[in-house]
N, C-alpha and C. Protein backbone atom coordinates (compact mmCIF):
# COMPACT_ATOMS: atom_id res chain seq x y z
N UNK A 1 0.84 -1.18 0.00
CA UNK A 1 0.00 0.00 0.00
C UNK A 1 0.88 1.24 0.00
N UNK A 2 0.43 2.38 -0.77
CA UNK A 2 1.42 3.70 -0.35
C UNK A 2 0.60 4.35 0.36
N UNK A 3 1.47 5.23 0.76
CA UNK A 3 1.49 5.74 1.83
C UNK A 3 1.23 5.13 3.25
N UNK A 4 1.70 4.03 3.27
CA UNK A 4 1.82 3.40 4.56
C UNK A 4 2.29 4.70 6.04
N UNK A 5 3.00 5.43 5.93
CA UNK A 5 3.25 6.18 6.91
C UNK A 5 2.48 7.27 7.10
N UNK A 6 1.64 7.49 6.76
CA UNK A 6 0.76 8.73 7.04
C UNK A 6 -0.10 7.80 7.03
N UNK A 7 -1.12 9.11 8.40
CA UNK A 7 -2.34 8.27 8.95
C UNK A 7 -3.64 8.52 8.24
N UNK A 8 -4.52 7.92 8.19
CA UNK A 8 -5.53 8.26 7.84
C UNK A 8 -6.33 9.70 7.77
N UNK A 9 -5.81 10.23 8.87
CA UNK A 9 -6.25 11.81 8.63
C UNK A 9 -5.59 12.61 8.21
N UNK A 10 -4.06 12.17 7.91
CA UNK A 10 -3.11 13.03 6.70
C UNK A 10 -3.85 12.84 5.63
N UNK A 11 -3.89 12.04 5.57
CA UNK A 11 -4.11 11.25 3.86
C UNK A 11 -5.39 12.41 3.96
N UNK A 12 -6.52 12.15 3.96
CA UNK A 12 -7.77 12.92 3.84
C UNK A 12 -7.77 14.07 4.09
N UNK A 13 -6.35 14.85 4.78
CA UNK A 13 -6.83 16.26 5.10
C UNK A 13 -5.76 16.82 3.94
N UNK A 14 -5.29 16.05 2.83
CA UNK A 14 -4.75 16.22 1.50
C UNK A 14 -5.25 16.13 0.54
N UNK A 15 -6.78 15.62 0.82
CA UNK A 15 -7.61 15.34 -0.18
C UNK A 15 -9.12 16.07 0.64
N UNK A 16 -9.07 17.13 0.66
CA UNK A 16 -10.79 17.25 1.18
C UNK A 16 -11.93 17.45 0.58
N UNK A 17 -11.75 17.53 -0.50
CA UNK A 17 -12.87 16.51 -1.25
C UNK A 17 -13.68 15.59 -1.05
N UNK A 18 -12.68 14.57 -0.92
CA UNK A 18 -12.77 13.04 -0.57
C UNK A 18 -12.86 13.02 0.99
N UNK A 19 -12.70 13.90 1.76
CA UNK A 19 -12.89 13.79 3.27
C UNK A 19 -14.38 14.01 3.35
N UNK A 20 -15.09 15.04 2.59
CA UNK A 20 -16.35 15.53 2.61
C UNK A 20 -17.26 14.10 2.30
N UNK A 21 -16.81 13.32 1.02
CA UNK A 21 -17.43 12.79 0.90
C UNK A 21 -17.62 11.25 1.92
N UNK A 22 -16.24 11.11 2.82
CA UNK A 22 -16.13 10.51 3.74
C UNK A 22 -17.31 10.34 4.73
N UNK A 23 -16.92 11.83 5.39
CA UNK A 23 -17.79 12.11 6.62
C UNK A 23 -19.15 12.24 5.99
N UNK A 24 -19.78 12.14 5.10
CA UNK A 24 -21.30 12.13 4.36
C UNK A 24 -21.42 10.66 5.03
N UNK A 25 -20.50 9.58 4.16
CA UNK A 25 -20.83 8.44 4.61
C UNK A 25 -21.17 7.72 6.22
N UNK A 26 -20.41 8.29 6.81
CA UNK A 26 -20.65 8.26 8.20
C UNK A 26 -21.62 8.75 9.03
N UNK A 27 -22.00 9.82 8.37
CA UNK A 27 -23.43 10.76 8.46
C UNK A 27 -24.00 9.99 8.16
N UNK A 28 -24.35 8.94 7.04
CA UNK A 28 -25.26 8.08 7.11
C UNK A 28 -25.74 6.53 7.67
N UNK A 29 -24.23 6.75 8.27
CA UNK A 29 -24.16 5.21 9.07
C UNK A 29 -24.45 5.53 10.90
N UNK A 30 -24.68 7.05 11.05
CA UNK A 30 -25.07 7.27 12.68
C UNK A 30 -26.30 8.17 12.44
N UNK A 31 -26.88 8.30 10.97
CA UNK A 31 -28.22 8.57 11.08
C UNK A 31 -29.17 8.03 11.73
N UNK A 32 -30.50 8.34 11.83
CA UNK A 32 -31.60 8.05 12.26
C UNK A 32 -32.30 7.11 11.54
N UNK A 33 -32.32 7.17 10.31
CA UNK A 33 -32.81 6.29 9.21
C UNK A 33 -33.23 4.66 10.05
N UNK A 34 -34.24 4.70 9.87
CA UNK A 34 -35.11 3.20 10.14
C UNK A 34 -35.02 2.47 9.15
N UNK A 35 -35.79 2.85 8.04
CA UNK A 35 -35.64 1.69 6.43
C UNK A 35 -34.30 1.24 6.04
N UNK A 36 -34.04 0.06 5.90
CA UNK A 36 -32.81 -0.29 5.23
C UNK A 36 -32.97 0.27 3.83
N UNK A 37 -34.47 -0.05 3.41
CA UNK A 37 -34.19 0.89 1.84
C UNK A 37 -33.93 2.40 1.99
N UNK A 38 -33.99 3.17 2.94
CA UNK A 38 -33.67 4.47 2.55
C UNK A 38 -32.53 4.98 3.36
N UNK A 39 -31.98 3.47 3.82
CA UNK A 39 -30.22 3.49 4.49
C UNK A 39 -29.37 3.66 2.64
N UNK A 40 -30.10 2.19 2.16
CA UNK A 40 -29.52 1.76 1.04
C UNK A 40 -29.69 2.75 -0.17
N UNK A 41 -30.34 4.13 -0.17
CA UNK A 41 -30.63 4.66 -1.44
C UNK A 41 -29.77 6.23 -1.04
N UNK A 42 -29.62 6.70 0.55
CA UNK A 42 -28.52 7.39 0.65
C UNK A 42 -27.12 6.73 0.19
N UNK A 43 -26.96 5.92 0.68
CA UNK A 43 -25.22 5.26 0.62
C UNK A 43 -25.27 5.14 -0.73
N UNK A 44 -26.54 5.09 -2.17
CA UNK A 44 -25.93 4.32 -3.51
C UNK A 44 -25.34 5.98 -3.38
N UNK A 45 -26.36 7.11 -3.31
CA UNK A 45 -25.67 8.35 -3.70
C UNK A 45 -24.73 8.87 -3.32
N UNK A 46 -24.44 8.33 -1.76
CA UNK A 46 -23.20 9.16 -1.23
C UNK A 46 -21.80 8.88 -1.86
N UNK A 47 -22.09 6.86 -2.05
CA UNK A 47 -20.60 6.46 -2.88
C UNK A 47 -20.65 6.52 -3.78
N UNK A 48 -22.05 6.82 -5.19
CA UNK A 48 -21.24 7.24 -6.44
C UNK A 48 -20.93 8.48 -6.63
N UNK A 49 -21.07 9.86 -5.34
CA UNK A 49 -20.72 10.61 -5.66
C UNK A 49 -19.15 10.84 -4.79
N UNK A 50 -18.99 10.05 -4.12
CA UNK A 50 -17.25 9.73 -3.80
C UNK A 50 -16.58 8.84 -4.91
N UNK A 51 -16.72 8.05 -5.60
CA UNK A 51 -16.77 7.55 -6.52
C UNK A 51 -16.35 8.61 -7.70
N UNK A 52 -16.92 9.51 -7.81
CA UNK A 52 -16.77 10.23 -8.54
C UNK A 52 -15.81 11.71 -8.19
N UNK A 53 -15.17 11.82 -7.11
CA UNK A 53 -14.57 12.31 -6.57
C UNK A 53 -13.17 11.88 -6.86
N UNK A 54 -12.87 10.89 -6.57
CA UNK A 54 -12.38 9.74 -6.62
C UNK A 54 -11.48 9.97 -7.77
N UNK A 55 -12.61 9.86 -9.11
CA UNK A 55 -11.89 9.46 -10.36
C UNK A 55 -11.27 10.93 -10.35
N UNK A 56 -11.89 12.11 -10.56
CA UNK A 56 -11.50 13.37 -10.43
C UNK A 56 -9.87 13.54 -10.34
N UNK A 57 -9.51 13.58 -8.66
CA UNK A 57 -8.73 13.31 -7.62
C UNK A 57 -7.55 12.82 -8.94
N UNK A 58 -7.44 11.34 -9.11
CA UNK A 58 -6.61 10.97 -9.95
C UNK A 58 -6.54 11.63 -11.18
N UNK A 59 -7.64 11.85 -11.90
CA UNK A 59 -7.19 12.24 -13.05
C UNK A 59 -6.56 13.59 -12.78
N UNK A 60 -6.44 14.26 -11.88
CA UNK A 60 -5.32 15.82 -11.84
C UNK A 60 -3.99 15.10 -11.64
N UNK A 61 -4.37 14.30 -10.34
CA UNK A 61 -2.45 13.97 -9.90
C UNK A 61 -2.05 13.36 -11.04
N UNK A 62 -2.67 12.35 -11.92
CA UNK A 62 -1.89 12.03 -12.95
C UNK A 62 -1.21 12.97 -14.07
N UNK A 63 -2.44 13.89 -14.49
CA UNK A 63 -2.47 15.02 -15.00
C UNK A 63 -1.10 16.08 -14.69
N UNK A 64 -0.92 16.46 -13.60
CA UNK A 64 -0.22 17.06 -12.65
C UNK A 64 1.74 16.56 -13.00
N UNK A 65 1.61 14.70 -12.86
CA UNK A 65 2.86 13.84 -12.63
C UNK A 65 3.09 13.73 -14.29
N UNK A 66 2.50 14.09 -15.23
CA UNK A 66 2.44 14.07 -16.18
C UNK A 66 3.08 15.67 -16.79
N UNK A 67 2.05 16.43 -16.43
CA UNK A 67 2.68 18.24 -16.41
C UNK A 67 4.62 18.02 -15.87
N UNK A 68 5.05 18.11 -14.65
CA UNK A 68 6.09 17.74 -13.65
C UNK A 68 6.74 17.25 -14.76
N UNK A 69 6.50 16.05 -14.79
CA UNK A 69 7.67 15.12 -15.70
C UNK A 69 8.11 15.67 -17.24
N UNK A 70 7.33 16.35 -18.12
CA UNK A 70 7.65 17.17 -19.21
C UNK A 70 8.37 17.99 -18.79
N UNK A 71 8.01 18.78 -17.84
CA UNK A 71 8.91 20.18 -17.37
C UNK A 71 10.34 19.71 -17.00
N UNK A 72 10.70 18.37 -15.85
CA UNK A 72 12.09 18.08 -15.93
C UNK A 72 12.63 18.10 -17.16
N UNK A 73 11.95 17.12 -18.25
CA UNK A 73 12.86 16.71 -19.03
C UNK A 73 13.66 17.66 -20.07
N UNK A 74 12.91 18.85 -19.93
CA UNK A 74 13.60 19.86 -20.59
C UNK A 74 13.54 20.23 -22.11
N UNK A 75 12.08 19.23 -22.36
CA UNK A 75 12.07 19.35 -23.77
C UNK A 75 11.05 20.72 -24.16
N UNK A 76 11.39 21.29 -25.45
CA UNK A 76 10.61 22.34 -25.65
C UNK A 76 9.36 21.67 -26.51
N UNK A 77 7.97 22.77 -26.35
CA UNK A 77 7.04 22.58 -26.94
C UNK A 77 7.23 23.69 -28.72
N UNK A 78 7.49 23.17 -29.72
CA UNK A 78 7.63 24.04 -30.83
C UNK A 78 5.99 23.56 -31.28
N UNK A 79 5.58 25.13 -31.65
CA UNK A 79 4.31 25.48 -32.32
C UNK A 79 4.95 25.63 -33.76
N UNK A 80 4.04 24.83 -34.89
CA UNK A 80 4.26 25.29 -36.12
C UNK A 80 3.46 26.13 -36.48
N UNK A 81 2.24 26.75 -35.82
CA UNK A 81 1.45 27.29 -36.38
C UNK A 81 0.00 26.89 -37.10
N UNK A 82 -1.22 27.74 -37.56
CA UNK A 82 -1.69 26.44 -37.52
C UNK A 82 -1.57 25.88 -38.94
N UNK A 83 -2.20 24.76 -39.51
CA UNK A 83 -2.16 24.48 -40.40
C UNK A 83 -3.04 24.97 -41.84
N UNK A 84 -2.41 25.00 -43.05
CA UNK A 84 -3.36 26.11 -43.83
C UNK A 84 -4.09 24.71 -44.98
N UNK A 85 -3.17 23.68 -44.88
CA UNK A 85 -3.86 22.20 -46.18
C UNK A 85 -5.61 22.30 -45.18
N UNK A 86 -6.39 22.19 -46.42
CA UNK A 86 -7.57 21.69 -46.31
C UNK A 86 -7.69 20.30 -46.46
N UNK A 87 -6.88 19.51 -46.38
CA UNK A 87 -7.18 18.24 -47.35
C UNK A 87 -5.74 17.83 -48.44
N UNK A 88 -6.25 16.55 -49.01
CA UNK A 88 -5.60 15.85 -50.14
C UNK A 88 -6.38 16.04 -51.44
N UNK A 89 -5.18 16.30 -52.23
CA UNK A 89 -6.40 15.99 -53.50
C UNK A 89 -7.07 14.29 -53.93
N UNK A 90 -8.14 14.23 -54.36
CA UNK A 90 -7.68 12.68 -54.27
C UNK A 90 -7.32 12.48 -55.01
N UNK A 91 -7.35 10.96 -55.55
CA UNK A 91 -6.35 10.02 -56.28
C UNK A 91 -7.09 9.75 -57.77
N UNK A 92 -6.12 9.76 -58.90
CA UNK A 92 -6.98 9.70 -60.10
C UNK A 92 -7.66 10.49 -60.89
N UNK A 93 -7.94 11.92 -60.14
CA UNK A 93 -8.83 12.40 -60.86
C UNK A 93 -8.05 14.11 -61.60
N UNK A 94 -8.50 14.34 -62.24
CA UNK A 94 -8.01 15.60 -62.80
C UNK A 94 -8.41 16.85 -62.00
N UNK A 95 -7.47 17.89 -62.00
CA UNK A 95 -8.44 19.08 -61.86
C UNK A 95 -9.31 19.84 -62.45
């Protein structure tokens, strides 16, 4: 696992996002709620919207470790400008 050395409330107070959507869940596990169906129809929403937090979350840090790693390597971005071809002519035929 990473981050084995940080505790659980590092980890989440680096992500509070994902802490929000934490403590929702827990909010619904020391609710009042009697029905298991309307235990079960908070929790589908609370975890697909951590779930969706979730994917978020990664797609920046990757995003991010991706940005980082271009910038070490020192390579430049050259713009040609944009392009002016519309197209190929096609094949065979006359103008």
């Amino acid at each position: 696992m990473m981050n084995d050395t940080k505790s659980l409330e590092e980890r989440l107070e680096a992500h509070p996002e994902l802490k929000e959507h934490i403590l929702a869940l827990l909010d619904v596990a020391e609710s009042g709620l009697r029905r298991a169906d309307d235990v079960e129809e908070e929790l589908i929403e609370k975890v697909k919207g951590l779930g969706q937090q979730v994917m978020q979350d990664w797609a920046e840090r990757g995003e991010q470790a991706a940005d980082q790693s271009f910038r070490e390597s020192g390579e430049k971005v050259v713009s040609n400008g944009k392009k002016n071809s519309t197209g190929t002519r096609a094949l065979g035929k006359s103008p």
